[in-house]
PDB file of N, CA and C in Angstrom:
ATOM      1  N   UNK A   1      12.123   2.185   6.402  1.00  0.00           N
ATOM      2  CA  UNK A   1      12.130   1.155   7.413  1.00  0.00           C
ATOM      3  C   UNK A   1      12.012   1.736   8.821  1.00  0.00           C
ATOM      4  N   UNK A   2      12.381   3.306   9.290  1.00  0.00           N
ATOM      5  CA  UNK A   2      12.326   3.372  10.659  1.00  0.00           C
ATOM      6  C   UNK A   2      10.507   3.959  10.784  1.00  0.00           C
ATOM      7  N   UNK A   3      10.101   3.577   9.696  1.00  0.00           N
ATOM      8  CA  UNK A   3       8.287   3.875  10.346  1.00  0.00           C
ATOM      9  C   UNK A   3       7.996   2.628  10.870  1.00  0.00           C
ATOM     10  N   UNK A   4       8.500   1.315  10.798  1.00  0.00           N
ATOM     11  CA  UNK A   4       7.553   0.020  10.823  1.00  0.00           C
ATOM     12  C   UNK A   4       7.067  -0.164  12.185  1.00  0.00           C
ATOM     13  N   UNK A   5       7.898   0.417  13.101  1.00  0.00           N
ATOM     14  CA  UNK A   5       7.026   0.486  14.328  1.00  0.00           C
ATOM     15  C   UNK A   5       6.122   1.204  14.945  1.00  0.00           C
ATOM     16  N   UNK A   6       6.325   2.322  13.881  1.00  0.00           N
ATOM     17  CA  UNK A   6       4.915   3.055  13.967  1.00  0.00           C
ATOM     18  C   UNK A   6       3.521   2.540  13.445  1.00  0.00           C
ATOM     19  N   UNK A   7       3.989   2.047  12.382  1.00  0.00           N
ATOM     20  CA  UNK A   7       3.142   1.197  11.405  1.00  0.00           C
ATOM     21  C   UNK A   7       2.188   0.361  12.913  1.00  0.00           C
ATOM     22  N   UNK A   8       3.714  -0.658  12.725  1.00  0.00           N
ATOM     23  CA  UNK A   8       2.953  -1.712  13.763  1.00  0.00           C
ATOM     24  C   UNK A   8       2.643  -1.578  15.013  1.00  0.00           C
ATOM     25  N   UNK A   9       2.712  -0.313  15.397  1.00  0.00           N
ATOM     26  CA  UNK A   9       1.479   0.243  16.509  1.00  0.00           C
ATOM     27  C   UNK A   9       0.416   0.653  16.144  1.00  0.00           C
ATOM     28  N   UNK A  10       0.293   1.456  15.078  1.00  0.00           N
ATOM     29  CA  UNK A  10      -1.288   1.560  14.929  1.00  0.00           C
ATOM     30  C   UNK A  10      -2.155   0.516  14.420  1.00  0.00           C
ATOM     31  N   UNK A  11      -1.844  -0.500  13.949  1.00  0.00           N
ATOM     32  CA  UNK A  11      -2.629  -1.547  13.684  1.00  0.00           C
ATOM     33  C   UNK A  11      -2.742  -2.519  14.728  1.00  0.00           C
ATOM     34  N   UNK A  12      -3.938  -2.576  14.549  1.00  0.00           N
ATOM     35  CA  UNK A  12      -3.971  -3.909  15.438  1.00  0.00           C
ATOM     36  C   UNK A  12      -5.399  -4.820  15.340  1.00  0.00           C
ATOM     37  N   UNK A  13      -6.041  -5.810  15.926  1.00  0.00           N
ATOM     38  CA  UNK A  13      -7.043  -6.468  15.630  1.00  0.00           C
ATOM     39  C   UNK A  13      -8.626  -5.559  14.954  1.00  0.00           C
ATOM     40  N   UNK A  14      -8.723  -4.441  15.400  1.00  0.00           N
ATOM     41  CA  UNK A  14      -9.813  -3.480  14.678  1.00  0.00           C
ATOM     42  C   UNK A  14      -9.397  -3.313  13.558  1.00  0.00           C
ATOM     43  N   UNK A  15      -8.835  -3.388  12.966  1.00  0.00           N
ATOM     44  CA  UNK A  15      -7.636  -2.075  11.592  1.00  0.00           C
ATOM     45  C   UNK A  15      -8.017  -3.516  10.718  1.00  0.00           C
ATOM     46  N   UNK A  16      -9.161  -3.762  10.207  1.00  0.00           N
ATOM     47  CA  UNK A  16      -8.808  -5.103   9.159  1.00  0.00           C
ATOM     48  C   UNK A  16      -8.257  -4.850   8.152  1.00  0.00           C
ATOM     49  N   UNK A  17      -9.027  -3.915   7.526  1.00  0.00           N
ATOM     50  CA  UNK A  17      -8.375  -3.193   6.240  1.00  0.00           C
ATOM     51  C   UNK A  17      -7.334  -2.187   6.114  1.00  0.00           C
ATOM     52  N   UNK A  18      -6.384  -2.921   4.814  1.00  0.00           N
ATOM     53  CA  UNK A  18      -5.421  -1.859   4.989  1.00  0.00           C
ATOM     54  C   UNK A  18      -5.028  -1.715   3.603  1.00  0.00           C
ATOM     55  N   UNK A  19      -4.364  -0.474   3.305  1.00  0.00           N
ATOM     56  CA  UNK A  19      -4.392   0.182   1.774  1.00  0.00           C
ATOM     57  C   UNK A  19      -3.256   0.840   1.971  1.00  0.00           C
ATOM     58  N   UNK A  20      -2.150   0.210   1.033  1.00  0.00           N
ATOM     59  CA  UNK A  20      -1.171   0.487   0.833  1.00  0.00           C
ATOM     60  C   UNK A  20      -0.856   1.322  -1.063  1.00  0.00           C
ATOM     61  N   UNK A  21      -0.239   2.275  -0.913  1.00  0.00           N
ATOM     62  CA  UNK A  21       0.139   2.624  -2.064  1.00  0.00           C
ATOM     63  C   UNK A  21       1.737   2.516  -1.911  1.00  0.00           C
ATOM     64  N   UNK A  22       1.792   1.980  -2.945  1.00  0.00           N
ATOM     65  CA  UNK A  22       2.964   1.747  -2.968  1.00  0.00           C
ATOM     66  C   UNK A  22       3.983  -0.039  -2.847  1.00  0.00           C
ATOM     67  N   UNK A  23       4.352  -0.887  -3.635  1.00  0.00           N
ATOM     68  CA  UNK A  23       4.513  -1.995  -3.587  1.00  0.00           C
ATOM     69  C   UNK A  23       6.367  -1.931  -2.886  1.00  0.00           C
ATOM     70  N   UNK A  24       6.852  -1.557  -3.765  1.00  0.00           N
ATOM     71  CA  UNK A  24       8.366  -1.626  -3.456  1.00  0.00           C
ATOM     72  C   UNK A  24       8.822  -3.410  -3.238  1.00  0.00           C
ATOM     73  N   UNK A  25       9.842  -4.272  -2.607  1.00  0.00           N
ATOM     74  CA  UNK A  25       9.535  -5.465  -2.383  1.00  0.00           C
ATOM     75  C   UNK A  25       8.716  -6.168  -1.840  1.00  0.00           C
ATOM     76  N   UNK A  26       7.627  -5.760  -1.133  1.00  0.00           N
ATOM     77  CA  UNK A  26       6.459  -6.083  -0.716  1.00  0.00           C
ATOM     78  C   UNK A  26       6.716  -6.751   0.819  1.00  0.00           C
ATOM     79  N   UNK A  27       7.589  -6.692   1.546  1.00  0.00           N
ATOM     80  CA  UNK A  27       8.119  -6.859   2.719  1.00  0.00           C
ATOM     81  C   UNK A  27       6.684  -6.483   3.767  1.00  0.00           C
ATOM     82  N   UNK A  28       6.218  -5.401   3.712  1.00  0.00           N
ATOM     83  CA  UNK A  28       5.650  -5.015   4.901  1.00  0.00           C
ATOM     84  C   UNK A  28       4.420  -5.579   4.388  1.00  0.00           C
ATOM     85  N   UNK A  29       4.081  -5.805   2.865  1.00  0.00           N
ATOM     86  CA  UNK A  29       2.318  -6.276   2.588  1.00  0.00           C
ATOM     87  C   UNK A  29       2.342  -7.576   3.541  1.00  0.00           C
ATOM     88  N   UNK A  30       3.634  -8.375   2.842  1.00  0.00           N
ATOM     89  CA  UNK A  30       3.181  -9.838   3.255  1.00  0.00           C
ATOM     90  C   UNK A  30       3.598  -9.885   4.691  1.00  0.00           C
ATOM     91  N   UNK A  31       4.480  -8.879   5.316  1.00  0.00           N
ATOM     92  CA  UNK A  31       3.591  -9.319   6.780  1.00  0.00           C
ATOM     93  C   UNK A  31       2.845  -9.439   7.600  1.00  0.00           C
ATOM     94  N   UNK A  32       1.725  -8.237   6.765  1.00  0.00           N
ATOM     95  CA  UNK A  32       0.579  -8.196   7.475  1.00  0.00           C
ATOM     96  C   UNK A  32      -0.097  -8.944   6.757  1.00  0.00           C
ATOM     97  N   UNK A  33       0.123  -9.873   5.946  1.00  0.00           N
ATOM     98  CA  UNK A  33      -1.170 -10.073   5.358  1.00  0.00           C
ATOM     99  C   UNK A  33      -1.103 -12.316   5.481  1.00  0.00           C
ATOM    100  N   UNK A  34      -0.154 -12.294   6.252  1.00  0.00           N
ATOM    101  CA  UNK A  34      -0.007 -13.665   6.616  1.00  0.00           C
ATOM    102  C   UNK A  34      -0.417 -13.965   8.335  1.00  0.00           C
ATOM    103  N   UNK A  35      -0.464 -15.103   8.443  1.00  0.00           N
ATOM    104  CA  UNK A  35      -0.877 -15.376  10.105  1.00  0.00           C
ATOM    105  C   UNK A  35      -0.073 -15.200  10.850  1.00  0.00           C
ATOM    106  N   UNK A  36      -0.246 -14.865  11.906  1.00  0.00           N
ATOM    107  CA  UNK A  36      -1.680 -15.022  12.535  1.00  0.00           C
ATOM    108  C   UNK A  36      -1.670 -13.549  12.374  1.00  0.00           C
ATOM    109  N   UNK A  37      -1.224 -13.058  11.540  1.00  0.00           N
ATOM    110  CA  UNK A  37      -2.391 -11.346  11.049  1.00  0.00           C
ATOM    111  C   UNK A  37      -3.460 -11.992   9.989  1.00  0.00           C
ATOM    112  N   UNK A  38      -4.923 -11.239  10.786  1.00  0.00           N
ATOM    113  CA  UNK A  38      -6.003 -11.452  10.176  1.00  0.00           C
ATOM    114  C   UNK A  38      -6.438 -10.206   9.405  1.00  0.00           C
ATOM    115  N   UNK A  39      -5.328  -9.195   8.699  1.00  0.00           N
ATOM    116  CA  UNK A  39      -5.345  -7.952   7.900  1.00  0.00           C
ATOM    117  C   UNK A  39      -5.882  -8.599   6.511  1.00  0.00           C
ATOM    118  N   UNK A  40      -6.872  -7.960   5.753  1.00  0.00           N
ATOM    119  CA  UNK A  40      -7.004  -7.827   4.799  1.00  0.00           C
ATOM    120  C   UNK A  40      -5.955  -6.314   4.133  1.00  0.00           C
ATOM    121  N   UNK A  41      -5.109  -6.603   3.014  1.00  0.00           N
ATOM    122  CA  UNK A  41      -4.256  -5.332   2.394  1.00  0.00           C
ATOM    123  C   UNK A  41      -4.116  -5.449   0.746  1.00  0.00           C
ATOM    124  N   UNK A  42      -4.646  -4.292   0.933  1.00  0.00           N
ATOM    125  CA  UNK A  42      -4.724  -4.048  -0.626  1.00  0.00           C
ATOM    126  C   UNK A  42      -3.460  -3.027  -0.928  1.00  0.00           C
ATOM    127  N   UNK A  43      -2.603  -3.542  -2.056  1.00  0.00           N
ATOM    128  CA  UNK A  43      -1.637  -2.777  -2.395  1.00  0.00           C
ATOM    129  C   UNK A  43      -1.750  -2.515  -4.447  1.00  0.00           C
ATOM    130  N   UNK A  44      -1.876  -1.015  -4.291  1.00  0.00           N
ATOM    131  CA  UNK A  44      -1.692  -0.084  -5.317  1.00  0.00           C
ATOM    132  C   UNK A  44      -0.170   0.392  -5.803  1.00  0.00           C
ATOM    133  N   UNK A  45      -0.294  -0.264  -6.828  1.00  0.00           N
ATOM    134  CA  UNK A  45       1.666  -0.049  -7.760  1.00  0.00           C
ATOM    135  C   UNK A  45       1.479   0.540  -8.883  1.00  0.00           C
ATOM    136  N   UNK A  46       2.105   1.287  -9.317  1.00  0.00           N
ATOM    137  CA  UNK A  46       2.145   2.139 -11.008  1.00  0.00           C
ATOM    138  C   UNK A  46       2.566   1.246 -11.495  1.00  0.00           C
ATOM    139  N   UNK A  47       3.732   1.136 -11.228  1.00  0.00           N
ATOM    140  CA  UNK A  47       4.578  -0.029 -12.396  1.00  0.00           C
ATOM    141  C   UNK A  47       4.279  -1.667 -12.028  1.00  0.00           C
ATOM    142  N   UNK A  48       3.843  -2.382 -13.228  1.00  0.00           N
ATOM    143  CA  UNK A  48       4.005  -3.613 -13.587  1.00  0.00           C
ATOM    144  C   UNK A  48       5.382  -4.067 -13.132  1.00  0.00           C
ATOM    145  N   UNK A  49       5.937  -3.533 -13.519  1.00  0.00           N
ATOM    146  CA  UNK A  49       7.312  -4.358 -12.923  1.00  0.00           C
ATOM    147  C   UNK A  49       7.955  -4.965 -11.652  1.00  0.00           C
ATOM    148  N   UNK A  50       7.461  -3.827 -11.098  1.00  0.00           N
ATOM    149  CA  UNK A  50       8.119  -3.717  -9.309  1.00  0.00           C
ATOM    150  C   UNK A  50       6.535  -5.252  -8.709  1.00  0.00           C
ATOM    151  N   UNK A  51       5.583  -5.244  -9.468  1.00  0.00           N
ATOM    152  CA  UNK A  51       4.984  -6.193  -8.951  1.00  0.00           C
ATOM    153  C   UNK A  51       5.970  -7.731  -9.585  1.00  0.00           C
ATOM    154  N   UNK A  52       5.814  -7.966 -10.324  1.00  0.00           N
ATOM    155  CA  UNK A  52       6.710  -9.128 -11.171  1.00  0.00           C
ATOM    156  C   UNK A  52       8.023  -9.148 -10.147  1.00  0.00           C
ATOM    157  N   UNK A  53       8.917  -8.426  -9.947  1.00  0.00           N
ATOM    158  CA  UNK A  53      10.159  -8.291  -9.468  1.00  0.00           C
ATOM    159  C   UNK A  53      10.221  -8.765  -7.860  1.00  0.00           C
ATOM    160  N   UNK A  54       8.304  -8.146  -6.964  1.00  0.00           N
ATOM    161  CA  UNK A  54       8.196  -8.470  -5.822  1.00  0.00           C
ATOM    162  C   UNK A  54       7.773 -10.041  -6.076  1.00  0.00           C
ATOM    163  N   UNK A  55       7.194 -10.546  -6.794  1.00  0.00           N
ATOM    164  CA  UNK A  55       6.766 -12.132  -7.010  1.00  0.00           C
ATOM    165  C   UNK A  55       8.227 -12.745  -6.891  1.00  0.00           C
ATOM    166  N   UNK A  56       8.573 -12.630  -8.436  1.00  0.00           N
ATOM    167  CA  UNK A  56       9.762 -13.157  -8.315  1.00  0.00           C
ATOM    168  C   UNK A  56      11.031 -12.935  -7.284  1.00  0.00           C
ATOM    169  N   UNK A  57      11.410 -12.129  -6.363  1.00  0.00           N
ATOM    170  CA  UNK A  57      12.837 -12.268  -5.991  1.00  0.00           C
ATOM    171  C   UNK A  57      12.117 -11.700  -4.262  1.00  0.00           C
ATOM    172  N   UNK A  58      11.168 -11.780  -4.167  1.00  0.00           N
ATOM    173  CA  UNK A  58      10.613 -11.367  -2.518  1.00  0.00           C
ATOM    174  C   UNK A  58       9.745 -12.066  -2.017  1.00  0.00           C
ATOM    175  N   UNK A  59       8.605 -13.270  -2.691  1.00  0.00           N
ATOM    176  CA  UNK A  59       7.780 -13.805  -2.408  1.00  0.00           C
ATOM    177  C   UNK A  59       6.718 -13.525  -2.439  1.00  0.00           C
ATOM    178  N   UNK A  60       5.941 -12.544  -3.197  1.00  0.00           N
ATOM    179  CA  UNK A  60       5.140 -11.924  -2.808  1.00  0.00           C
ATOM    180  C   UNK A  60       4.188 -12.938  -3.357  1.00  0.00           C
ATOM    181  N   UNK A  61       3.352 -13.322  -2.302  1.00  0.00           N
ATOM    182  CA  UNK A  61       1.850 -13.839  -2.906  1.00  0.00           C
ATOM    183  C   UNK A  61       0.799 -13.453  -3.012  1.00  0.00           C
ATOM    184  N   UNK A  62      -0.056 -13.072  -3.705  1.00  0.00           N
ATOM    185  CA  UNK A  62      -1.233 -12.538  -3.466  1.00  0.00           C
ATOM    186  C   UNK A  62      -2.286 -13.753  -3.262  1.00  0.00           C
ATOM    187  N   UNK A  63      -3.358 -13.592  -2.333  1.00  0.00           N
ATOM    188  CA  UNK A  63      -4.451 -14.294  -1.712  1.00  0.00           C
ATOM    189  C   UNK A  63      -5.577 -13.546  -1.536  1.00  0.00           C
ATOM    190  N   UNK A  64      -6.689 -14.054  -0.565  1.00  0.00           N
ATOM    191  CA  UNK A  64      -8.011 -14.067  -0.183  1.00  0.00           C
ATOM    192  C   UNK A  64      -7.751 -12.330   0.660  1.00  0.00           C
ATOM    193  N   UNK A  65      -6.713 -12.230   0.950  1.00  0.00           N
ATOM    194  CA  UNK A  65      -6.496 -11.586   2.073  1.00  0.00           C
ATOM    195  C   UNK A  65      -5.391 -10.366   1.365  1.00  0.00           C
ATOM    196  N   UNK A  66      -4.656 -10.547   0.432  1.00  0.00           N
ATOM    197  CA  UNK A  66      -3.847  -9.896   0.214  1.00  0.00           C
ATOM    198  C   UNK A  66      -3.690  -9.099  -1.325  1.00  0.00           C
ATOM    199  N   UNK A  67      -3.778  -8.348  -2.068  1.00  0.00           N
ATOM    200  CA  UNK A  67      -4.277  -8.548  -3.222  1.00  0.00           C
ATOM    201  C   UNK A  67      -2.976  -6.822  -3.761  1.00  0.00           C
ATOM    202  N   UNK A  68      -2.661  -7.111  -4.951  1.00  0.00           N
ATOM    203  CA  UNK A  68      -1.621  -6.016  -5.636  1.00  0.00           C
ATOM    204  C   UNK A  68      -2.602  -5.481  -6.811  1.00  0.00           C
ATOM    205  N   UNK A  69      -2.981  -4.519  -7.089  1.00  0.00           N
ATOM    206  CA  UNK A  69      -3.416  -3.918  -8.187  1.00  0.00           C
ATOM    207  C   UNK A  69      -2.551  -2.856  -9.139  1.00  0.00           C
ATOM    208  N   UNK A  70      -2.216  -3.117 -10.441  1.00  0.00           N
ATOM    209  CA  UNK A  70      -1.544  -2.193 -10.959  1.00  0.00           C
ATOM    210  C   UNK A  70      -2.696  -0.903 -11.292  1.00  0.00           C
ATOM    211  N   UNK A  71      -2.102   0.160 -10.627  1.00  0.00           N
ATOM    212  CA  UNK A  71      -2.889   1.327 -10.953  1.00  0.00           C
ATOM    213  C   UNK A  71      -2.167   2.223 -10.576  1.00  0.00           C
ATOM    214  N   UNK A  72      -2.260   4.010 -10.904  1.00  0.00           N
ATOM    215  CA  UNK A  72      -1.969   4.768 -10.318  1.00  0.00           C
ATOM    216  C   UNK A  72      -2.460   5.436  -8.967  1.00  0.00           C
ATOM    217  N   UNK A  73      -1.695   5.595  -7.742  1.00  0.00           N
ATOM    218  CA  UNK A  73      -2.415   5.473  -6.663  1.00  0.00           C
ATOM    219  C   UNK A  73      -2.988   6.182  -6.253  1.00  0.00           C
ATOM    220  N   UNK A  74      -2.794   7.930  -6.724  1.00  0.00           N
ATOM    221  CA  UNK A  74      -3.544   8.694  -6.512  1.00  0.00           C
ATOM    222  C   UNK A  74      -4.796   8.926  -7.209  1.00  0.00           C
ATOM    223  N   UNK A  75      -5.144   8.033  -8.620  1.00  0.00           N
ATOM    224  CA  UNK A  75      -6.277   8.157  -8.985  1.00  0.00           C
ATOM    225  C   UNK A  75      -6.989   6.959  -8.753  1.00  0.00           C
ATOM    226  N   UNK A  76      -6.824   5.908  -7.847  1.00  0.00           N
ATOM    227  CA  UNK A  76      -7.254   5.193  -7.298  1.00  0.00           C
ATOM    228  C   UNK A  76      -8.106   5.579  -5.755  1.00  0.00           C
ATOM    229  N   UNK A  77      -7.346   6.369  -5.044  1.00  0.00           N
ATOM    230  CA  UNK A  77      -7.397   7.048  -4.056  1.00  0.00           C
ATOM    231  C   UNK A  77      -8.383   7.753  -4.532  1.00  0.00           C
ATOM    232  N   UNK A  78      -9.028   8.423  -5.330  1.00  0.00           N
ATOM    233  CA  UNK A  78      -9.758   9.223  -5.898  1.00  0.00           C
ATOM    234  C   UNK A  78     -11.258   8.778  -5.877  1.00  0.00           C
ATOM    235  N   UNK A  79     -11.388   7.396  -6.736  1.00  0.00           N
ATOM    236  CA  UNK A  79     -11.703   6.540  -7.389  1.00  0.00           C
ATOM    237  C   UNK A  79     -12.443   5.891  -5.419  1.00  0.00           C
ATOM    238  N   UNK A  80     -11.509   5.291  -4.257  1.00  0.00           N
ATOM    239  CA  UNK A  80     -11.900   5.144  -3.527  1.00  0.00           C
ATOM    240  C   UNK A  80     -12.483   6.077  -2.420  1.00  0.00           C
ATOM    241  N   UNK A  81     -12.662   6.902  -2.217  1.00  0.00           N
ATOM    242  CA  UNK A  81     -13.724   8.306  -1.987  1.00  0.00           C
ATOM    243  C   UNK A  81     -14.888   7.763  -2.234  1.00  0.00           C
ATOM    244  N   UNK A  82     -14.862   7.554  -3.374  1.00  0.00           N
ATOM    245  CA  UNK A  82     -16.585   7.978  -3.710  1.00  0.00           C
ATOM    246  C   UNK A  82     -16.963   6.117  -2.846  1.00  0.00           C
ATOM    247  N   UNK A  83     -16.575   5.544  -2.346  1.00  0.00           N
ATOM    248  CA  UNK A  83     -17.461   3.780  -2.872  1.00  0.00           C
ATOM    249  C   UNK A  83     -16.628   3.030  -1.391  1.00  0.00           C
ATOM    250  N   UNK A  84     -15.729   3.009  -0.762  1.00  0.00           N
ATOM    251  CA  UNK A  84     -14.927   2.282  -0.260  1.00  0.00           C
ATOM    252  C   UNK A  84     -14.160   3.158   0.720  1.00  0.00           C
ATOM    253  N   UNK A  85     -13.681   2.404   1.908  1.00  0.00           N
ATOM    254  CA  UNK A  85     -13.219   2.958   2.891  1.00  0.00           C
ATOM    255  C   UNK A  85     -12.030   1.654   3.495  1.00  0.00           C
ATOM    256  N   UNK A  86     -11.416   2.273   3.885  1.00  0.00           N
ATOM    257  CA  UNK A  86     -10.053   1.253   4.529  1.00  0.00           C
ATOM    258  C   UNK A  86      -9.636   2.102   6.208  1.00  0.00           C
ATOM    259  N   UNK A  87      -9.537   1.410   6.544  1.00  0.00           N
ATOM    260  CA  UNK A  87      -8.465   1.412   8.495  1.00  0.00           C
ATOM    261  C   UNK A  87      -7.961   2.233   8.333  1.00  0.00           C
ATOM    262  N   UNK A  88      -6.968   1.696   7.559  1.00  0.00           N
ATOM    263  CA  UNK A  88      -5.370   2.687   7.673  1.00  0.00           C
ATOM    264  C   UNK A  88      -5.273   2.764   5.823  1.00  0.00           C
ATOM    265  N   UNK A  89      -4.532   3.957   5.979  1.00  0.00           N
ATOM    266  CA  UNK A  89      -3.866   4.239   4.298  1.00  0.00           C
ATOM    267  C   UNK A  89      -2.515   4.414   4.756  1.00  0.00           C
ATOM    268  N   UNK A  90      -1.662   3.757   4.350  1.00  0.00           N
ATOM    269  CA  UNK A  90      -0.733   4.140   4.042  1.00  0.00           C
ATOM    270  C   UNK A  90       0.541   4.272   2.804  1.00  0.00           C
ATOM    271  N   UNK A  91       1.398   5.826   2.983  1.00  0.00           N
ATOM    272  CA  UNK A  91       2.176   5.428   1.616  1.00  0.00           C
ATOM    273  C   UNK A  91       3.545   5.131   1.526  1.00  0.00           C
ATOM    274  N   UNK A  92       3.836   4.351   0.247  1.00  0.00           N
ATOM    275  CA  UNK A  92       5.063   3.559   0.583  1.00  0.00           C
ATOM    276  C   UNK A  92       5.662   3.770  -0.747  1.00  0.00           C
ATOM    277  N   UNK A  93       4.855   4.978  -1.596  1.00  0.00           N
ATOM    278  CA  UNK A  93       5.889   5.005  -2.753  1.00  0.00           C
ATOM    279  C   UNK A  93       6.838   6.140  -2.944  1.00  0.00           C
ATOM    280  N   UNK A  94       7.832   6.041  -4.087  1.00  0.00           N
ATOM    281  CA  UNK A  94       8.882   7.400  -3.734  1.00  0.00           C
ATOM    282  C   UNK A  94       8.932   7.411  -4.837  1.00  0.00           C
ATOM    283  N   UNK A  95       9.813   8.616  -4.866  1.00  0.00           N
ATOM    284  CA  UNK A  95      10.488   9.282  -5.808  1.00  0.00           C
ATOM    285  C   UNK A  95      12.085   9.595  -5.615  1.00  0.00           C
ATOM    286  N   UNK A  96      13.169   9.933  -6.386  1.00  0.00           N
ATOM    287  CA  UNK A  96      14.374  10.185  -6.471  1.00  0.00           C
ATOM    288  C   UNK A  96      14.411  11.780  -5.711  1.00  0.00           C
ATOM    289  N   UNK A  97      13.734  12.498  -6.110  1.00  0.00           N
ATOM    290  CA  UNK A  97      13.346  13.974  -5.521  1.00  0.00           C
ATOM    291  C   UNK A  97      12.388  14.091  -4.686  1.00  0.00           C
ATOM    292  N   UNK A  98      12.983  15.104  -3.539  1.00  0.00           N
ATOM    293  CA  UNK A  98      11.659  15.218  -2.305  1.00  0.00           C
ATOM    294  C   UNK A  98      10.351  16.049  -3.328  1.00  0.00           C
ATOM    295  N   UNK A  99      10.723  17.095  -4.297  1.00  0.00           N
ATOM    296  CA  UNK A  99       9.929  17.464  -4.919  1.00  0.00           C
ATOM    297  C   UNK A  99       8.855  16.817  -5.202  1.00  0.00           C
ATOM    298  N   UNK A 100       8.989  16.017  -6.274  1.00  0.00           N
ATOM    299  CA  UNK A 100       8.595  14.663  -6.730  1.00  0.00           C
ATOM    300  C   UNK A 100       7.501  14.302  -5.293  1.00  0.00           C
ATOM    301  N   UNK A 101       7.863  13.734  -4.318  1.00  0.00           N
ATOM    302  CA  UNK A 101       7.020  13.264  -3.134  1.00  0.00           C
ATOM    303  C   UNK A 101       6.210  14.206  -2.789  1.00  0.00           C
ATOM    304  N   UNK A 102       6.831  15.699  -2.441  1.00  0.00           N
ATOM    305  CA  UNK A 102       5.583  16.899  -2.234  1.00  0.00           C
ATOM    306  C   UNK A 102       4.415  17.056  -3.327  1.00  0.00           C
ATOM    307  N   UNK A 103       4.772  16.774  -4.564  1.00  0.00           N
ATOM    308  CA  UNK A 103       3.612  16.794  -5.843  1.00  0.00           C
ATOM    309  C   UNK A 103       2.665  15.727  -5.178  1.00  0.00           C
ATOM    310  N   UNK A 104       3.054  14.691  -5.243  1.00  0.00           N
ATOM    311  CA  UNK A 104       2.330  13.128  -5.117  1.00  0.00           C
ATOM    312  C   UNK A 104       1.548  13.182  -4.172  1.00  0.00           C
ATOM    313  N   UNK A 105       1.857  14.184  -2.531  1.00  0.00           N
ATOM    314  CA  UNK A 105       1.107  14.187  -1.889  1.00  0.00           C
ATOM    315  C   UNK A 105       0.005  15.435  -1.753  1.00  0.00           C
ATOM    316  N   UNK A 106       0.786  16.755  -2.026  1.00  0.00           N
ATOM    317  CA  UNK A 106      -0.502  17.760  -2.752  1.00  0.00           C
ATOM    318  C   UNK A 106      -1.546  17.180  -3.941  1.00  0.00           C
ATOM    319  N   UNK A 107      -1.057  16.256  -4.928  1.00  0.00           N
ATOM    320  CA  UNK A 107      -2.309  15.636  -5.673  1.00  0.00           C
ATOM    321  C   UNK A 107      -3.334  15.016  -5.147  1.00  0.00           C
ATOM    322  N   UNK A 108      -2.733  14.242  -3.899  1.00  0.00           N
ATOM    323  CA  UNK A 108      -3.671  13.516  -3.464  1.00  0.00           C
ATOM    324  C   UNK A 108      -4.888  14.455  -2.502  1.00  0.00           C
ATOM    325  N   UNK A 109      -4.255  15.367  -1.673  1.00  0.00           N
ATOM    326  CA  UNK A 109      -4.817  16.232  -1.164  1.00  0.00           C
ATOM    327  C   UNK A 109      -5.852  17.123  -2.206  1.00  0.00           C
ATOM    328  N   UNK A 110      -5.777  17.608  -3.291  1.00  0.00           N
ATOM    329  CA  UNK A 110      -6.016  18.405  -4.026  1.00  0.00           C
ATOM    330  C   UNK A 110      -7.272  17.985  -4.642  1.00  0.00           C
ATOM    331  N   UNK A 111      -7.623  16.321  -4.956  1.00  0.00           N
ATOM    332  CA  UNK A 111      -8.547  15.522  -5.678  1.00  0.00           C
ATOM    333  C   UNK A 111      -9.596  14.759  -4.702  1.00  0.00           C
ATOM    334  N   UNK A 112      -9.187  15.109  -3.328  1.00  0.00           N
ATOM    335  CA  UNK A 112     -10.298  14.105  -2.355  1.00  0.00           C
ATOM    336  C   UNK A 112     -11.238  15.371  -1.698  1.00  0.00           C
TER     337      UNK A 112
END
């Protein structure tokens, strides 16, 4: 939570697209992705669940504008290289171990 104002400085009316890995309660998708933000955000989740869990007990809606894909995000990230480009990337998923987070982000580095 103490990035969101970093977040919400670098975006702004240019930044349409935005690519989130990582769902968690979906707090920060659906604020950008409701009015009067005109963000298109695509959010990438491993687990099925944490999407179901953000529907049910956070609101999460997906729309025209807002959209959750279950996938893994670094081979999505991969996958978007070759075909597709977004504003901003940002990541929003964790792990219990910083370890764990240093892997996730050397993979991603390692495959683009």
């Amino acid at each position: 939570m103490a990035t969101i104002p970093y977040i919400i400085e670098a975006i702004n009316e240019k930044t349409s697209k935005i690519l989130s890995i990582g769902l968690g309660g979906a707090n920060i998708n659906n604020f950008f992705s409701e009015p009067p933000n005109k963000h298109n955000i695509t959010v990438v989740e491993i687990d099925a669940a944490m999407k179901e869990v953000a529907q049910k007990w956070f609101g999460l809606e997906e729309n025209g504008r807002h959209q959750v894909l279950v996938d893994d995000g670094v081979e999505f990230l991969r996958k978007l290289a070759e075909n597709e480009k977004f504003d901003i990337i940002f990541i929003d998923a964790c792990h219990s171990k910083r370890e764990d987070n240093e892997k996730v982000f050397k993979n991603i580095l390692n495959r683009s």
